[in-house]
Protein backbone atom coordinates (compact mmCIF):
# COMPACT_ATOMS: atom_id res chain seq x y z
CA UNK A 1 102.56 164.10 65.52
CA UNK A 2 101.95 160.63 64.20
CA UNK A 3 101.42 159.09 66.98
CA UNK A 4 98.63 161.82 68.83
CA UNK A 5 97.08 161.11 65.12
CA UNK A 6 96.98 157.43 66.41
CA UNK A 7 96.22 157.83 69.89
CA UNK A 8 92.67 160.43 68.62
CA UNK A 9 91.77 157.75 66.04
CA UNK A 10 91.49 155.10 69.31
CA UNK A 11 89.89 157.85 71.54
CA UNK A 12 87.27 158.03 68.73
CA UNK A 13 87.46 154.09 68.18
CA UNK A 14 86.48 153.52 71.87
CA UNK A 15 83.77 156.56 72.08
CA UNK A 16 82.17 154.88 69.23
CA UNK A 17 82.21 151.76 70.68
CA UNK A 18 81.11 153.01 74.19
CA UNK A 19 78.40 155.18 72.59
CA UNK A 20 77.17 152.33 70.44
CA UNK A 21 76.58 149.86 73.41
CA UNK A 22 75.25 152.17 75.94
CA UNK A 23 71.88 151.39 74.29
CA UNK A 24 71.96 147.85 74.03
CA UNK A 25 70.13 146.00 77.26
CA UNK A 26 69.12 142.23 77.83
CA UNK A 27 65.72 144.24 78.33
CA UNK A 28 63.39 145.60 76.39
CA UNK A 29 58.94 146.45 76.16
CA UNK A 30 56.91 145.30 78.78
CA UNK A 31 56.95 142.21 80.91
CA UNK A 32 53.82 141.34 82.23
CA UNK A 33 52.52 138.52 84.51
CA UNK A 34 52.61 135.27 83.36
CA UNK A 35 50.26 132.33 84.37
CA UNK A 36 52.79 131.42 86.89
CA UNK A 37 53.16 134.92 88.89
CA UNK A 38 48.88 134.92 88.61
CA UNK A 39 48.85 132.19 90.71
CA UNK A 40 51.01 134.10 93.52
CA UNK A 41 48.91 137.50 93.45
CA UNK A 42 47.27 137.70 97.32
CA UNK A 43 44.07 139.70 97.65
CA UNK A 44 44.25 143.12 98.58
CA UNK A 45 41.66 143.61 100.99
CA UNK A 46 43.10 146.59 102.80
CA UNK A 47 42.28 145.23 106.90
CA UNK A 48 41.71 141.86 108.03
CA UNK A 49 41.63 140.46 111.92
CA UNK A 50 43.56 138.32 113.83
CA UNK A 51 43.45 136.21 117.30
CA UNK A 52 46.25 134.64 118.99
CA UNK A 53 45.68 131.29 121.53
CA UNK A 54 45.66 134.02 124.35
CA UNK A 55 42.63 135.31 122.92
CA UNK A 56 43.90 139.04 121.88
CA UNK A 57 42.73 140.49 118.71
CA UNK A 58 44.40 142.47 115.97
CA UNK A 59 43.74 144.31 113.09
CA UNK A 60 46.44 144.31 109.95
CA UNK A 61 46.09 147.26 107.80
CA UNK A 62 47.80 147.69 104.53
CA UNK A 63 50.26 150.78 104.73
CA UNK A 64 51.22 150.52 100.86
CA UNK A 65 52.40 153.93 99.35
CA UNK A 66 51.07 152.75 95.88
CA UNK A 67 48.41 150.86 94.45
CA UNK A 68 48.80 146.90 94.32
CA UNK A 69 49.34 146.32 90.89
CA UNK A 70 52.11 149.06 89.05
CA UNK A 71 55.15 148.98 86.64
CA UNK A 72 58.55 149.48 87.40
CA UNK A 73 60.54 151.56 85.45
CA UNK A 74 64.45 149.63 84.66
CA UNK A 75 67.28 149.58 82.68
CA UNK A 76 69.86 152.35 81.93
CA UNK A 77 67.80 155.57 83.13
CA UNK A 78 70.68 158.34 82.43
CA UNK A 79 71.85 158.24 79.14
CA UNK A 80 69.29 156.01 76.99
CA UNK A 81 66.18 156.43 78.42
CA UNK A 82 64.13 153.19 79.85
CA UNK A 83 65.19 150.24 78.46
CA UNK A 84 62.10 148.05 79.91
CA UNK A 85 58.67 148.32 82.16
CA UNK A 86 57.98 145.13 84.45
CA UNK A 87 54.74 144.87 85.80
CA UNK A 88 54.32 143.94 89.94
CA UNK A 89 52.48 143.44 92.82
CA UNK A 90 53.30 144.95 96.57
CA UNK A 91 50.80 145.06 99.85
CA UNK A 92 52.51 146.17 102.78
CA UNK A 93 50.72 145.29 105.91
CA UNK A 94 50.91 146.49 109.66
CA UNK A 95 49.96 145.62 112.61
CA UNK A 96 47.87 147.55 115.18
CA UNK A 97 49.25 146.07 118.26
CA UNK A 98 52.03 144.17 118.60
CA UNK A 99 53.39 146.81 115.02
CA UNK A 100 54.31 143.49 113.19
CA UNK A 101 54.95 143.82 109.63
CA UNK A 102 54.25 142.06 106.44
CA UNK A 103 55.37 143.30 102.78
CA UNK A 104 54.35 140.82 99.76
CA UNK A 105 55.03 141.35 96.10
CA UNK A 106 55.41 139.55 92.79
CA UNK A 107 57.24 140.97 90.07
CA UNK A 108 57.09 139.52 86.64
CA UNK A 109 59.11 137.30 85.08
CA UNK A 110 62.03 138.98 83.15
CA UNK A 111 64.01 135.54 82.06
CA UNK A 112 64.28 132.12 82.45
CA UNK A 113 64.19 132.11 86.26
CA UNK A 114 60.22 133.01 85.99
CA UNK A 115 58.39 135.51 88.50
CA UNK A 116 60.00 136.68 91.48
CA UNK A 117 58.27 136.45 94.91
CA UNK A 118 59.57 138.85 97.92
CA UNK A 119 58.64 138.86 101.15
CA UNK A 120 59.29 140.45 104.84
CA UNK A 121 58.42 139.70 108.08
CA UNK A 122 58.84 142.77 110.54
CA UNK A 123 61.78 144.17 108.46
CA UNK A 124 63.87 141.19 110.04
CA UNK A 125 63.40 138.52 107.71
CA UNK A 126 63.12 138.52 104.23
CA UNK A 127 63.35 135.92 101.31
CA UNK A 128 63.45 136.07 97.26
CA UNK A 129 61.54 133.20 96.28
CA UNK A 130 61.63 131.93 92.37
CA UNK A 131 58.43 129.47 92.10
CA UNK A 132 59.85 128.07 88.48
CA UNK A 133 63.27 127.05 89.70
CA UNK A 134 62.40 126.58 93.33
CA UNK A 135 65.58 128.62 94.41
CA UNK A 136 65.65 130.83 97.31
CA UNK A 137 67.58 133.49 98.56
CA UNK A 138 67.37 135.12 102.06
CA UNK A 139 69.31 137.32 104.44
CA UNK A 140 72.78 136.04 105.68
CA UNK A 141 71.80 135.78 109.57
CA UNK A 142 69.28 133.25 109.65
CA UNK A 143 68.09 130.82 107.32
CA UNK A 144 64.88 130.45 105.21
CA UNK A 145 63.05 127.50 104.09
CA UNK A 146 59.40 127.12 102.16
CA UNK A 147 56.98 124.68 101.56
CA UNK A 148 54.41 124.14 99.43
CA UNK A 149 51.48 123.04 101.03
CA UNK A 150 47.92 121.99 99.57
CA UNK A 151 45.37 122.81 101.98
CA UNK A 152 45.02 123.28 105.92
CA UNK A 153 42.46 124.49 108.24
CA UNK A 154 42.29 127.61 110.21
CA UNK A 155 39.74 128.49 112.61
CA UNK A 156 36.81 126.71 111.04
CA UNK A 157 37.74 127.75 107.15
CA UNK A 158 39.66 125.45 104.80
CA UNK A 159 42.15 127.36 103.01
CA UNK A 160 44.05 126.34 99.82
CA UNK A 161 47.66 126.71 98.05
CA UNK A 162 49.87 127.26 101.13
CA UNK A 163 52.90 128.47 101.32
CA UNK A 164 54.54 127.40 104.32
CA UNK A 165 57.55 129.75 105.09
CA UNK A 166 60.04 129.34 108.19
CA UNK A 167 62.74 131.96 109.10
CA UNK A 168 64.93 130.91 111.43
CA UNK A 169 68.65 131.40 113.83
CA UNK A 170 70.37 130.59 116.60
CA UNK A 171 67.52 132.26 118.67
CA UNK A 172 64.67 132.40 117.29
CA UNK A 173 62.06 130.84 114.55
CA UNK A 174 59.21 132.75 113.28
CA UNK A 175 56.63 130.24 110.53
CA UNK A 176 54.59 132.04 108.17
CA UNK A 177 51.71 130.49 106.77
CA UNK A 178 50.37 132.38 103.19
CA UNK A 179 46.71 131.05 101.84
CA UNK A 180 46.72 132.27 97.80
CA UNK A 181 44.96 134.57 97.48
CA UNK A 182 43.63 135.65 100.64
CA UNK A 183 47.26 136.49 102.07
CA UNK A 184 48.62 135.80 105.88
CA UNK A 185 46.80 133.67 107.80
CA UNK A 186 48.44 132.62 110.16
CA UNK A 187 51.90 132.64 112.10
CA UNK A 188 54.15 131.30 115.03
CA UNK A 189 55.81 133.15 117.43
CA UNK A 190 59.36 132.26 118.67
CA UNK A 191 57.95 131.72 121.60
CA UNK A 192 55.47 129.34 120.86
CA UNK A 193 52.29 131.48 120.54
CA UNK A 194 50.12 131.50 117.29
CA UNK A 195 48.33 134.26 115.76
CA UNK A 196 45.46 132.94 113.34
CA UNK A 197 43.05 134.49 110.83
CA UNK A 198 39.71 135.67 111.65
């Protein structure tokens, strides 16, 4: 009898304990964008045009289920309610020929690692790029590098505050060239054939 005595007393020790902590998250309020993640927005015009060196024109038309700018909902949803909102930025872009693909978004910064940058080429490629620490993280099939690059000139039009991104394999490289803000504008093909903003 003495010892089922014992053995409620830790049952209700450890409920306590578990019931105490379920609360209790790194996160909490709102976390909005810093100066930092500003400087990454894109603009979200919802078409723009594009020619390749063969001359052949398409549109890209933002497919985006939601509006550009929204709050995400996080932390432990089922027994404590939301712990945190985090403020972001998505455009999802498409294609009207050749059905390439293009996601973008920036989601504040929630620690020391700053604002997050995400983005996907054709559903292929994708990277997680941290523009405080530098670091990036990328699928486990290819490889993905980015630079940072001032200005360059497309078409006529100097753009500014480049980044330069390259996926890459054993088959095939794709480069991504992002102008902030005005977004994509421009990219090479594996196969040698670049697509530039109108």
């Amino acid at each position: 009898m003495k010892n089922l005595s014992l053995i409620g007393e830790i049952i209700i020790l450890f409920m306590a304990i578990y019931l105490s902590s379920c609360c209790k998250s790194d996160f909490h309020g709102d976390y909005l964008f810093d100066d930092l993640a500003r400087q990454y927005l894109l603009d979200t015009t919802s078409t723009f045009t594009m020619i390749d060196n063969l001359g052949f024109k398409e549109s890209f038309v933002d497919q985006s289920q939601s509006s550009a700018y929204s709050f995400y909902q996080g932390g432990d949803l089922d027994r404590c309610g939301v712990q945190f909102r985090m403020q972001m930025f998505y455009i999802d872009y498409f294609s009207t020929i050749n059905r390439y693909s293009f996601s973008y978004s920036v989601d504040a910064p929630l620690d020391n690692e700053g604002p997050k940058v995400m983005i996907n080429w054709n559903d292929d490629y994708y990277l997680d790029f941290y523009p405080q620490t530098g670091e990036i993280i990328s699928g486990e099939n290819y490889q993905a590098h980015i630079e940072q690059v001032d200005s360059m000139q497309v078409r006529g039009k100097i753009y500014h505050n480049i980044l330069k991104i390259i996926f890459w394999n054993d088959k095939q490289t794709w480069t991504l060239y992002i102008a902030r803000p005005e977004g994509l504008i421009k990219f090479i093909r594996p196969d040698g054939i670049y697509t530039e903003r109108l």
